[in-house]
C-alpha atoms as a PDB file:
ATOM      1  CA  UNK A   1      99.390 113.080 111.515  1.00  0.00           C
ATOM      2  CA  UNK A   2      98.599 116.965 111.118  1.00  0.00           C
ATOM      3  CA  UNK A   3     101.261 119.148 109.931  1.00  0.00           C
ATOM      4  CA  UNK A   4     101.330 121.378 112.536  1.00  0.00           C
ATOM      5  CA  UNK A   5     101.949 118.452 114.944  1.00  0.00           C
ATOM      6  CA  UNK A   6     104.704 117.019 113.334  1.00  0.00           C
ATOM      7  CA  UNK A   7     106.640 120.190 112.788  1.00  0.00           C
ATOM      8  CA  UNK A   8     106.628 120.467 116.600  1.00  0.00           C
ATOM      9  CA  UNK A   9     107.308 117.478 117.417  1.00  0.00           C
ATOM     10  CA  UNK A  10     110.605 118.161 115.383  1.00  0.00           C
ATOM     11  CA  UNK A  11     111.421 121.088 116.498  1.00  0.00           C
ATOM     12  CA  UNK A  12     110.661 119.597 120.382  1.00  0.00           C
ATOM     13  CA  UNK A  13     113.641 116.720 118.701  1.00  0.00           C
ATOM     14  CA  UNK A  14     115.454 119.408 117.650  1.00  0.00           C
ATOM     15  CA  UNK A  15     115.812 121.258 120.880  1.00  0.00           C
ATOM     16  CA  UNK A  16     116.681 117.721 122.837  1.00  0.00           C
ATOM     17  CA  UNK A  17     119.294 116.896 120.557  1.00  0.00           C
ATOM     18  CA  UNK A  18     120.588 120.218 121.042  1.00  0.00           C
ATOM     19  CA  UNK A  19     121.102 120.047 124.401  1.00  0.00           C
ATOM     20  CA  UNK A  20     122.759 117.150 124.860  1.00  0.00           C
ATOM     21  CA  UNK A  21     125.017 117.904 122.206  1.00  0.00           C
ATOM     22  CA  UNK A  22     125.925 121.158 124.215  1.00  0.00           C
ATOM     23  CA  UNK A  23     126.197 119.429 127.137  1.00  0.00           C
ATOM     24  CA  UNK A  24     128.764 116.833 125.328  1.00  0.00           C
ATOM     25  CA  UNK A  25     130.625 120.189 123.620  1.00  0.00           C
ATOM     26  CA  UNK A  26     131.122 121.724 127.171  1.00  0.00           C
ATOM     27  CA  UNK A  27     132.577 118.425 128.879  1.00  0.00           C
ATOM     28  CA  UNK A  28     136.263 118.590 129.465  1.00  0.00           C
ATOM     29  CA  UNK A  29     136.527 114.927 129.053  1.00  0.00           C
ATOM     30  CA  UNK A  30     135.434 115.358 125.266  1.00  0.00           C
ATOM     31  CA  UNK A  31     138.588 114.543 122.819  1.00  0.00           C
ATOM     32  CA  UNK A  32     139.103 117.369 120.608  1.00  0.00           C
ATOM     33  CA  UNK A  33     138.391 115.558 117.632  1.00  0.00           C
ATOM     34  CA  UNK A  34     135.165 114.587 118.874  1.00  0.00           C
ATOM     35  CA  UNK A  35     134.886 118.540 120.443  1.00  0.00           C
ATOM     36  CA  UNK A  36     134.920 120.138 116.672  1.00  0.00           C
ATOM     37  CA  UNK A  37     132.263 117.712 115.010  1.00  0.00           C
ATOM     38  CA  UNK A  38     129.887 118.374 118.014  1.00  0.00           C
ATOM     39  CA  UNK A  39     130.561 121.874 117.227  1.00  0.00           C
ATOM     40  CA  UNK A  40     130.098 121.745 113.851  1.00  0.00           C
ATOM     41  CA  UNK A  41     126.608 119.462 114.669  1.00  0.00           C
ATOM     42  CA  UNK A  42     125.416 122.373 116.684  1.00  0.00           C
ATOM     43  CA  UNK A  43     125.614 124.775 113.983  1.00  0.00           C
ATOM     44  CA  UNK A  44     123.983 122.620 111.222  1.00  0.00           C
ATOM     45  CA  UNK A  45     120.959 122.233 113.896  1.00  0.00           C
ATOM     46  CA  UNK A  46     120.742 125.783 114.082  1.00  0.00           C
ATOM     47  CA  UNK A  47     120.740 126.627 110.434  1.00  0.00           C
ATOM     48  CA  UNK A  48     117.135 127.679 109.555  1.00  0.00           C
ATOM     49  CA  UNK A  49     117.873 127.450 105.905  1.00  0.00           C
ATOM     50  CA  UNK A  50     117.383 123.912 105.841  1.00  0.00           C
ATOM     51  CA  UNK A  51     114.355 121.838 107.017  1.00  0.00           C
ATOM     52  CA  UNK A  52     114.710 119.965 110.276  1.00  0.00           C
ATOM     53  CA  UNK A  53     114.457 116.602 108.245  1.00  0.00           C
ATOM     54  CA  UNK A  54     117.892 117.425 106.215  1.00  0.00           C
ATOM     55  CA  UNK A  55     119.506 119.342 109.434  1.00  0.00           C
ATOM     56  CA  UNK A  56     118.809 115.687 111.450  1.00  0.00           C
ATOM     57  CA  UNK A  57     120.431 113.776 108.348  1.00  0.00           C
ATOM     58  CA  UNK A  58     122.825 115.981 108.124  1.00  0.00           C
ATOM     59  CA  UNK A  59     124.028 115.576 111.765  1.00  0.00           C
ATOM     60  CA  UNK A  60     123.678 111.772 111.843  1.00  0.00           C
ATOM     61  CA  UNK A  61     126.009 111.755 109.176  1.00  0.00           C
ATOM     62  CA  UNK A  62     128.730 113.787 110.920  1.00  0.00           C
ATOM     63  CA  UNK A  63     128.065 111.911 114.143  1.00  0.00           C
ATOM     64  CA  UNK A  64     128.051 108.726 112.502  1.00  0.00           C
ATOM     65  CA  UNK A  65     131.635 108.915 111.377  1.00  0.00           C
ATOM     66  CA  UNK A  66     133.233 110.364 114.754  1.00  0.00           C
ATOM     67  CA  UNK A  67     131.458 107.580 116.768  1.00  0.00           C
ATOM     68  CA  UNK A  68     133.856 104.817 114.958  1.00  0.00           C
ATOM     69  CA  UNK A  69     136.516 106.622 116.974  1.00  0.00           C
ATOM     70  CA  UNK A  70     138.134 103.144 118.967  1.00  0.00           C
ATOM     71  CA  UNK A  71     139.577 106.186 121.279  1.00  0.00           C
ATOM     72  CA  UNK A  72     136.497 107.809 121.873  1.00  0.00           C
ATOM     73  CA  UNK A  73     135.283 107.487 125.865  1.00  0.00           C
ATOM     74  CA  UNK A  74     132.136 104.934 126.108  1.00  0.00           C
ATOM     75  CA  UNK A  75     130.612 107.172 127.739  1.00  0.00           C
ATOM     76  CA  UNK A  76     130.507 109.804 125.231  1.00  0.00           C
ATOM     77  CA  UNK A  77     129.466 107.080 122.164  1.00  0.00           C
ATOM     78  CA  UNK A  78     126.522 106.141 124.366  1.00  0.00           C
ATOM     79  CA  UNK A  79     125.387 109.781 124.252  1.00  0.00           C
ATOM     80  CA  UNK A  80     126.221 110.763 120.674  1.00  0.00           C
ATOM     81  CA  UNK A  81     124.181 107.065 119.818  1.00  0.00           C
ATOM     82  CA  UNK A  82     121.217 108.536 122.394  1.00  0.00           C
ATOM     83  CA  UNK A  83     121.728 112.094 120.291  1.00  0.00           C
ATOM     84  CA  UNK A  84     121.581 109.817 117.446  1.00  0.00           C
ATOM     85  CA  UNK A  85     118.175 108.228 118.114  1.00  0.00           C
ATOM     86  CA  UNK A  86     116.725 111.191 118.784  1.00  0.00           C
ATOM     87  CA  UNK A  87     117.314 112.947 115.433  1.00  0.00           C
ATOM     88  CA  UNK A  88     116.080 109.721 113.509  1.00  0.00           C
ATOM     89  CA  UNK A  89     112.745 110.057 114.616  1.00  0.00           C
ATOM     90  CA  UNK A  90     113.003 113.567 112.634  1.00  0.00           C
ATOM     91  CA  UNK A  91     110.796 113.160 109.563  1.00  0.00           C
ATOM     92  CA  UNK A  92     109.194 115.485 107.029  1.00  0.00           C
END
């Protein structure tokens, strides 16, 4: 697959995953807990510094640990684990 291609198909990932995270960040039915490592997902997806590859890793990582939360509304796993999917497709 040409470069160029990829790298917007990544950032088009990117962008998605954003969203939905915001949209998760802003919901009042979001647990705190869960509130602050959505937060802190949106900021590693918005650091430039690192490529999108490491910034998707990076995020499925942090997501991957709240989403064991037994407290955590269904609702809100099945959209971190949509999030999730999203960023996996993120390669180099």
């Amino acid at each position: 697959m040409p470069k160029k291609r990829k790298q917007k198909e990544n950032l088009e990932r990117l962008e998605k995953a954003l969203g939905i995270l915001q949209q998760v960040y802003e919901s009042p039915q979001t647990p705190r807990n869960v509130r602050k490592v959505v937060k802190d997902s949106l900021d590693m997806l918005k650091n430039d510094e690192m490529t999108p590859a490491v910034r998707a890793a990076n995020v499925m990582s942090m997501l991957d640990e709240v989403m064991q939360d037994p407290n955590m509304p269904s609702f809100i796993r099945v959209t971190l684990w949509n999030t999730f999917s999203i960023l996996e497709g993120i390669r180099e």
